[in-house]
Protein backbone atom coordinates (compact mmCIF):
# COMPACT_ATOMS: atom_id res chain seq x y z
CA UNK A 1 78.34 92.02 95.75
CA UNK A 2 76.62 89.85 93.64
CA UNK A 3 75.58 92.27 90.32
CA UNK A 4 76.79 95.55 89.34
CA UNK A 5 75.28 98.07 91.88
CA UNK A 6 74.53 100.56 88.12
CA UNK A 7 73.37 98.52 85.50
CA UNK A 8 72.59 95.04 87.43
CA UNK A 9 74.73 92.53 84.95
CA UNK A 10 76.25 89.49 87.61
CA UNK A 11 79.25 89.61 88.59
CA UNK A 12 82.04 87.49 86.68
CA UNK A 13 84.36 85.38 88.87
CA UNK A 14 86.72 88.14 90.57
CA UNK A 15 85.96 90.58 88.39
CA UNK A 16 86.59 94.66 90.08
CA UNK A 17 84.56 96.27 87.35
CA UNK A 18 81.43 95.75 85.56
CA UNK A 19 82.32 94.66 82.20
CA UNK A 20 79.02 96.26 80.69
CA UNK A 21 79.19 99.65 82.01
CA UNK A 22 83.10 100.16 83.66
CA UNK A 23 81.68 100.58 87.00
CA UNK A 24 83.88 99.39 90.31
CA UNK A 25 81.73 96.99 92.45
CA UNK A 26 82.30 98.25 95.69
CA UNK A 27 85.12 100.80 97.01
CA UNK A 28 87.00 97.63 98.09
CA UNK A 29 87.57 96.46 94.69
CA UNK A 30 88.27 100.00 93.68
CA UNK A 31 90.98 100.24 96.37
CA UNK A 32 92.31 96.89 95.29
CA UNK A 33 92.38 97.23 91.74
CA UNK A 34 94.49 100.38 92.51
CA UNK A 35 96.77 98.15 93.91
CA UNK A 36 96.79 95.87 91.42
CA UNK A 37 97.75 98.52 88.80
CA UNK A 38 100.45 100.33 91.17
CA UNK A 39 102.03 96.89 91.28
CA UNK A 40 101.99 95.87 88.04
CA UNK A 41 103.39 98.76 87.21
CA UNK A 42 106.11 98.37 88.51
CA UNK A 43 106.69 94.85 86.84
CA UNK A 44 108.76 94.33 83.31
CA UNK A 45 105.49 93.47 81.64
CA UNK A 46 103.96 96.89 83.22
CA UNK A 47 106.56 98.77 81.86
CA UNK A 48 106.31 96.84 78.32
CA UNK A 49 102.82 97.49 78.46
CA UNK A 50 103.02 101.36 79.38
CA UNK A 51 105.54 101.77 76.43
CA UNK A 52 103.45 99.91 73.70
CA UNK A 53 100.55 102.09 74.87
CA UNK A 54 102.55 105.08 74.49
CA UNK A 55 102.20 107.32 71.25
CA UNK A 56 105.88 107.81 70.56
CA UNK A 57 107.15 104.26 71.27
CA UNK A 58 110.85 105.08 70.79
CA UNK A 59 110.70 107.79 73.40
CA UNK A 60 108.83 105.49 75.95
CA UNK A 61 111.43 103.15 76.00
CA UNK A 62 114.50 105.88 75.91
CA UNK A 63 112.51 107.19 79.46
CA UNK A 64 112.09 103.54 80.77
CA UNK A 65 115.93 102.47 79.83
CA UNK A 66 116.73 105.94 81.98
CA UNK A 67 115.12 105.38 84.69
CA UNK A 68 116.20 101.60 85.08
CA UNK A 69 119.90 102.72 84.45
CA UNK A 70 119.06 105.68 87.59
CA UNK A 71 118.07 103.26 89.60
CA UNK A 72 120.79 100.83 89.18
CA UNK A 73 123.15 100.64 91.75
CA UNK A 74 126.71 101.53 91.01
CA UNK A 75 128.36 98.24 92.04
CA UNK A 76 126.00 96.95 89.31
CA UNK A 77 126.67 99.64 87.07
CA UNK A 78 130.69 98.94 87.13
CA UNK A 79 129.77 95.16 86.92
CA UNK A 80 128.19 96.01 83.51
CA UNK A 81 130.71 98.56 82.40
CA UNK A 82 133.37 95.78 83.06
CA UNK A 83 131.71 93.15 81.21
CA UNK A 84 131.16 95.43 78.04
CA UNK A 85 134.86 96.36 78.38
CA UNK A 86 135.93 92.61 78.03
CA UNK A 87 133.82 91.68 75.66
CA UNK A 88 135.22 94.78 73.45
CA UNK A 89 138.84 93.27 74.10
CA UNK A 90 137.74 89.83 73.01
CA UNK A 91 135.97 91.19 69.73
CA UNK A 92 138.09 93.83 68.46
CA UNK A 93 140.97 92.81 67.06
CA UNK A 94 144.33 94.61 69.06
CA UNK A 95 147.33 95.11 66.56
C-alpha cells in the first residue's frame, strides 16, 4: 500500500505505521510489527529500553537482573559463583 489507507500521507520506505496519524498500513504490517516488538524484546537493547521507559528505574532493572539470573542455567550459575570466589581469594588479603 502506497499511502495511509486514514489520512492518505505516502508511505515512507518500510515504514508499518503512518507517521501522521499512528495508523498500521495493512494487517500484514500490523502482524509484523508485532513481531518485530516480541523480538526485540527479547534483545539486551529491548530490555535496556523497557527499563529506561519504566517509572521506577531501579526496580526495572532489580526485575530484569531476576529474571536473567532465573533463567541462567546452573552449570553457568556455578561457573560464575566460582569465578567470584577466586577473585575474592586473589583480592582479600588471607592472614
Amino acid at each position: 500500500m502506497k499511502n495511509c489507507p486514514q489520512c492518505g500521507q505516502p508511505r515512507l520506505g518500510e515504514a508499518f505505521k503512518c507517521p501522521s496519524c499512528d495508523v498500521f498500513y495493512s494487517q500484514l504490517d500490523e502482524l509484523l510489527y508485532a513481531e518485530q516488538q516480541k523480538q526485540e524484546s527479547l534483545t539486551l537493547k529491548g530490555t535496556l529500553k523497557r527499563i529506561r521507559a519504566a517509572e521506577d528505574r531501579p526496580q526495572a532493572l532489580r526485575a530484569a537482573l531476576k529474571t536473567l539470573w532465573l533463567n541462567t542455567p546452573l552449570k553457568t550459575k556455578i561457573v560464575i559463583w566460582t569465578l567470584i570466589a577466586f577473585v575474592f581469594v586473589l583480592v582479600v588479603p588471607v592472614f
